[in-house]
N, C-alpha and C. Protein backbone atom coordinates (compact mmCIF):
# COMPACT_ATOMS: atom_id res chain seq x y z
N UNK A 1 -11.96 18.88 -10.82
CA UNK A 1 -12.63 18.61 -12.07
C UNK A 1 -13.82 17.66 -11.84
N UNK A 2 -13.75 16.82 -11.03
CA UNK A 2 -14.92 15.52 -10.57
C UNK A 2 -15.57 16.18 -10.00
N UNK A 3 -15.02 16.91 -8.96
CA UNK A 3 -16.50 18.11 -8.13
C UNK A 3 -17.47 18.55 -8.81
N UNK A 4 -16.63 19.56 -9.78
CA UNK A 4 -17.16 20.52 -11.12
C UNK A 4 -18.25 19.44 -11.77
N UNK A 5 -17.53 18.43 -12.30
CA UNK A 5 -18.71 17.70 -12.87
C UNK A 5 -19.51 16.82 -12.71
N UNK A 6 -19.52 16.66 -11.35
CA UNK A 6 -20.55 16.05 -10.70
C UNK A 6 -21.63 16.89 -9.91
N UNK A 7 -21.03 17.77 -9.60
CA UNK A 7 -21.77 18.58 -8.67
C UNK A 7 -21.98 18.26 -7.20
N UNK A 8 -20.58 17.57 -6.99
CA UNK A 8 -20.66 16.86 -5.40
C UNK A 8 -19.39 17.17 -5.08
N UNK A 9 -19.34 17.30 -3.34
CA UNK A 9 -17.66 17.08 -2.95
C UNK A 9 -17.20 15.92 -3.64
N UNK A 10 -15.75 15.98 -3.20
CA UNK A 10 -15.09 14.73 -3.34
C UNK A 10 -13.81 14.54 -2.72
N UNK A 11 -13.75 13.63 -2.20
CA UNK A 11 -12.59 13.48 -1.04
C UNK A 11 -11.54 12.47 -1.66
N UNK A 12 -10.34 13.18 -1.91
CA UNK A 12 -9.53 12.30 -2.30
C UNK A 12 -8.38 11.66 -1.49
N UNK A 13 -7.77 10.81 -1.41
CA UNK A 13 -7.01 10.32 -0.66
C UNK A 13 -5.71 10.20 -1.26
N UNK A 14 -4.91 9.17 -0.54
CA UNK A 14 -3.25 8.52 -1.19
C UNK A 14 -3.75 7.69 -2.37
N UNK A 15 -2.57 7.74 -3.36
CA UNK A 15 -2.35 6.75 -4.38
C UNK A 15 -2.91 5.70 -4.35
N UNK A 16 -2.25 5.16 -3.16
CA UNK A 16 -2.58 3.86 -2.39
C UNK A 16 -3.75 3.20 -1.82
N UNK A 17 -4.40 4.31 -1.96
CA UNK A 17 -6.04 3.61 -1.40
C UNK A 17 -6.26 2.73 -1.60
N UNK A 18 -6.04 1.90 -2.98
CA UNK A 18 -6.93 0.63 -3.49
C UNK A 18 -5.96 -0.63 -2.48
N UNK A 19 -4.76 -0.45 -2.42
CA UNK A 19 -3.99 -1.26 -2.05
C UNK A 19 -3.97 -1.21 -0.35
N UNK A 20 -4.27 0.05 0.41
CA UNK A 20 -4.73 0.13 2.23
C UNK A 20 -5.87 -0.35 1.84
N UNK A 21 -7.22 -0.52 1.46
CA UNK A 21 -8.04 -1.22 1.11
C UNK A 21 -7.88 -2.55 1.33
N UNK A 22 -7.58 -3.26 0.19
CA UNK A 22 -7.13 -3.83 0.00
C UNK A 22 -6.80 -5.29 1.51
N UNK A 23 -5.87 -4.07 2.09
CA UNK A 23 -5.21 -5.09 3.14
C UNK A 23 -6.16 -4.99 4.50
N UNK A 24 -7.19 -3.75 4.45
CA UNK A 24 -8.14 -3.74 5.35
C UNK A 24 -9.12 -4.66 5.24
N UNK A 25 -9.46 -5.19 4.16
CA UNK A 25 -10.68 -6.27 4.35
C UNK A 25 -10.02 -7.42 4.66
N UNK A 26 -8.67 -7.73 4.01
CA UNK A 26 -8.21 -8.99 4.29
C UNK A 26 -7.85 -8.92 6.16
N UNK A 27 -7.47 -7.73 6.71
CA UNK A 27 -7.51 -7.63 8.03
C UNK A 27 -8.62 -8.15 8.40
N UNK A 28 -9.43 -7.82 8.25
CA UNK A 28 -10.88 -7.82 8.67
C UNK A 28 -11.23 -9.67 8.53
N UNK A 29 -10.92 -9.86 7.13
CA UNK A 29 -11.63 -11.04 7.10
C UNK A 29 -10.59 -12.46 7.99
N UNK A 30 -9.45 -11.75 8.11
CA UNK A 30 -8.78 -12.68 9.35
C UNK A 30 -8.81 -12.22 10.99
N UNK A 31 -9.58 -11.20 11.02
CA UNK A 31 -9.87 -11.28 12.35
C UNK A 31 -9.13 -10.49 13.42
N UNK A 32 -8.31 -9.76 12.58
CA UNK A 32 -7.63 -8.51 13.10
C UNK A 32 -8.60 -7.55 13.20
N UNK A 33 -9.00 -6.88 12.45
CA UNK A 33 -10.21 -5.51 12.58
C UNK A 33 -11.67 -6.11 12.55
N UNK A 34 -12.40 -5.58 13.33
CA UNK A 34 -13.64 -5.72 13.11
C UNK A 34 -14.39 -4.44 12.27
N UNK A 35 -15.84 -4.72 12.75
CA UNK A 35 -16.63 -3.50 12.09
C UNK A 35 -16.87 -3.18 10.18
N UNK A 36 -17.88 -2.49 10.54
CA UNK A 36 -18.64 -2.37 8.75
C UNK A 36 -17.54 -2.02 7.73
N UNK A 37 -17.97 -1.24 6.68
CA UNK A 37 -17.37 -0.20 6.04
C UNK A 37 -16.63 0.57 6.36
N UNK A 38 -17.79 1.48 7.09
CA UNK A 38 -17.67 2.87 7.68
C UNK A 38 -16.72 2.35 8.59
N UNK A 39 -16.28 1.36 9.90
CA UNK A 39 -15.16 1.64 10.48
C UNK A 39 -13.92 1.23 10.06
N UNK A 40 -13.75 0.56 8.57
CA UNK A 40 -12.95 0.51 8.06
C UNK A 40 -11.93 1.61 7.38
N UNK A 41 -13.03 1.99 6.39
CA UNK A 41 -12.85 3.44 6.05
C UNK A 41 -11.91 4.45 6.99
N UNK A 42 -13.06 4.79 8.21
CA UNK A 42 -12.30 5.36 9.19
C UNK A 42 -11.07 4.71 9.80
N UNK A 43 -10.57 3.43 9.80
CA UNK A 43 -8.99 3.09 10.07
C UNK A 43 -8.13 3.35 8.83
N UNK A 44 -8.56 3.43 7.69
CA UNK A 44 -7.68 3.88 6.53
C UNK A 44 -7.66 5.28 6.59
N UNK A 45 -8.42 6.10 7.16
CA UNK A 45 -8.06 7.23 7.32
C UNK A 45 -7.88 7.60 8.06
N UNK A 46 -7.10 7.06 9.06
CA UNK A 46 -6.25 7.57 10.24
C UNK A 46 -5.01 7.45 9.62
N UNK A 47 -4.28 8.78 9.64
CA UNK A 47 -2.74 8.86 9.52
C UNK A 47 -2.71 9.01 7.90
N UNK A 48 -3.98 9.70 7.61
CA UNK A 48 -3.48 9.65 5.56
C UNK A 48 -4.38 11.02 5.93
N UNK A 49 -3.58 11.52 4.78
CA UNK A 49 -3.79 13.27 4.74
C UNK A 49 -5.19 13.04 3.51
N UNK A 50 -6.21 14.08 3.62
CA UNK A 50 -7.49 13.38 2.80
C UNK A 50 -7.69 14.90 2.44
N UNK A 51 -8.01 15.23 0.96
CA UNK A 51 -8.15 16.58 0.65
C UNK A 51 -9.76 16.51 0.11
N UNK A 52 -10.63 17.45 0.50
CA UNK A 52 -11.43 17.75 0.07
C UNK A 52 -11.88 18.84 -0.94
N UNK A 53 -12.67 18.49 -2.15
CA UNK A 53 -12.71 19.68 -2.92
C UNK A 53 -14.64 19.13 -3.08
N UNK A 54 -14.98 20.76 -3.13
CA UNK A 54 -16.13 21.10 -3.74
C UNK A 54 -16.15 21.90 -4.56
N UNK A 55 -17.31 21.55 -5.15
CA UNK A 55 -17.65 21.89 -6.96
C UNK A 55 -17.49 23.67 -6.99
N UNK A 56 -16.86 24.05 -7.64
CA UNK A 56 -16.19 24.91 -7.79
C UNK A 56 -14.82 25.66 -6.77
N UNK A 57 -14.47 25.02 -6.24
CA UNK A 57 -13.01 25.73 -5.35
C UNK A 57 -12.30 25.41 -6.12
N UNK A 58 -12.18 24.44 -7.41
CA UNK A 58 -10.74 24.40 -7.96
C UNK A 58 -10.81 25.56 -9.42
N UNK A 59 -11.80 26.00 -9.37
CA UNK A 59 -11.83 27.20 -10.58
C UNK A 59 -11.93 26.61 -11.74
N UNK A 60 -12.28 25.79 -11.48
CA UNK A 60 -12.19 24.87 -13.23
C UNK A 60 -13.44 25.77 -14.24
N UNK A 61 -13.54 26.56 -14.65
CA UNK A 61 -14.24 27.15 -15.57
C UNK A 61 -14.88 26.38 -16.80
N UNK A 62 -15.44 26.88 -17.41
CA UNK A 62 -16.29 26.31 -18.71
C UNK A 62 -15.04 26.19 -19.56
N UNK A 63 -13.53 27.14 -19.83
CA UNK A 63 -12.84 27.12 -20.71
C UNK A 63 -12.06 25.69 -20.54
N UNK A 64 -11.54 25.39 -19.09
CA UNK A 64 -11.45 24.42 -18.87
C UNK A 64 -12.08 22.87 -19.66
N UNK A 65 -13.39 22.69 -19.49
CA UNK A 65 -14.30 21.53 -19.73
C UNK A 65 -13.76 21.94 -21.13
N UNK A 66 -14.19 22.94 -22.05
CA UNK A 66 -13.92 23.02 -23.86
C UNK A 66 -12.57 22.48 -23.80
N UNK A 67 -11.44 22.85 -23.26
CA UNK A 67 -9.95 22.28 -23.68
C UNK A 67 -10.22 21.07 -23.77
N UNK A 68 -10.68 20.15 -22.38
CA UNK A 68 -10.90 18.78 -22.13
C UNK A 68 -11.36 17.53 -23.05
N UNK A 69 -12.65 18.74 -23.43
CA UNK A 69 -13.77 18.22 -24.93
C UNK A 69 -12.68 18.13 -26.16
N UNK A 70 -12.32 19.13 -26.47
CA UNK A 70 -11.43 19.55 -27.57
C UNK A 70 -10.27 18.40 -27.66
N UNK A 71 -9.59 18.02 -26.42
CA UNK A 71 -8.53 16.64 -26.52
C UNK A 71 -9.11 15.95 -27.00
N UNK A 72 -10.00 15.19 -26.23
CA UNK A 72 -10.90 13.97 -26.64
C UNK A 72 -11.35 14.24 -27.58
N UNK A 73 -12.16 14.87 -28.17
CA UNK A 73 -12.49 14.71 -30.00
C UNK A 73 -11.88 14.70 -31.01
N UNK A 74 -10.41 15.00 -30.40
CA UNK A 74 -9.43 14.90 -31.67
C UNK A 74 -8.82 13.83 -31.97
């Protein structure tokens, strides 16, 4: 649905992201991990299954978005 309406991939991860996060910067900022973002990132995604969807593989149709609209305005 985020693909669809963004018009971008989107890579989703575990539940848990915010919380492996989380314990990666505090790694980081004590001196266990080094490196930017990006090699952070890449140690949180070692060993986590990461699904990718682009804008249209999940079939989300226009009838789709109207149901969506239709909740929310009611």
């Amino acid at each position: 649905l985020t693909a669809d309406a963004t018009g971008l991939p989107v890579v989703a991860g575990p539940v848990e992201a915010a919380a492996l996060g989380n314990v990666l910067v505090q790694a980081r900022g004590a001196g266990v991990l080094e490196g930017d973002l990006a090699a952070l990132r890449a140690v949180g995604a070692r060993g986590q299954d990461l699904v990718r969807y682009e804008p249209g593989d999940g079939g989300v149709g226009e009838d789709r978005w109207a149901e969506a609209e239709a909740r929310l305005t009611r």
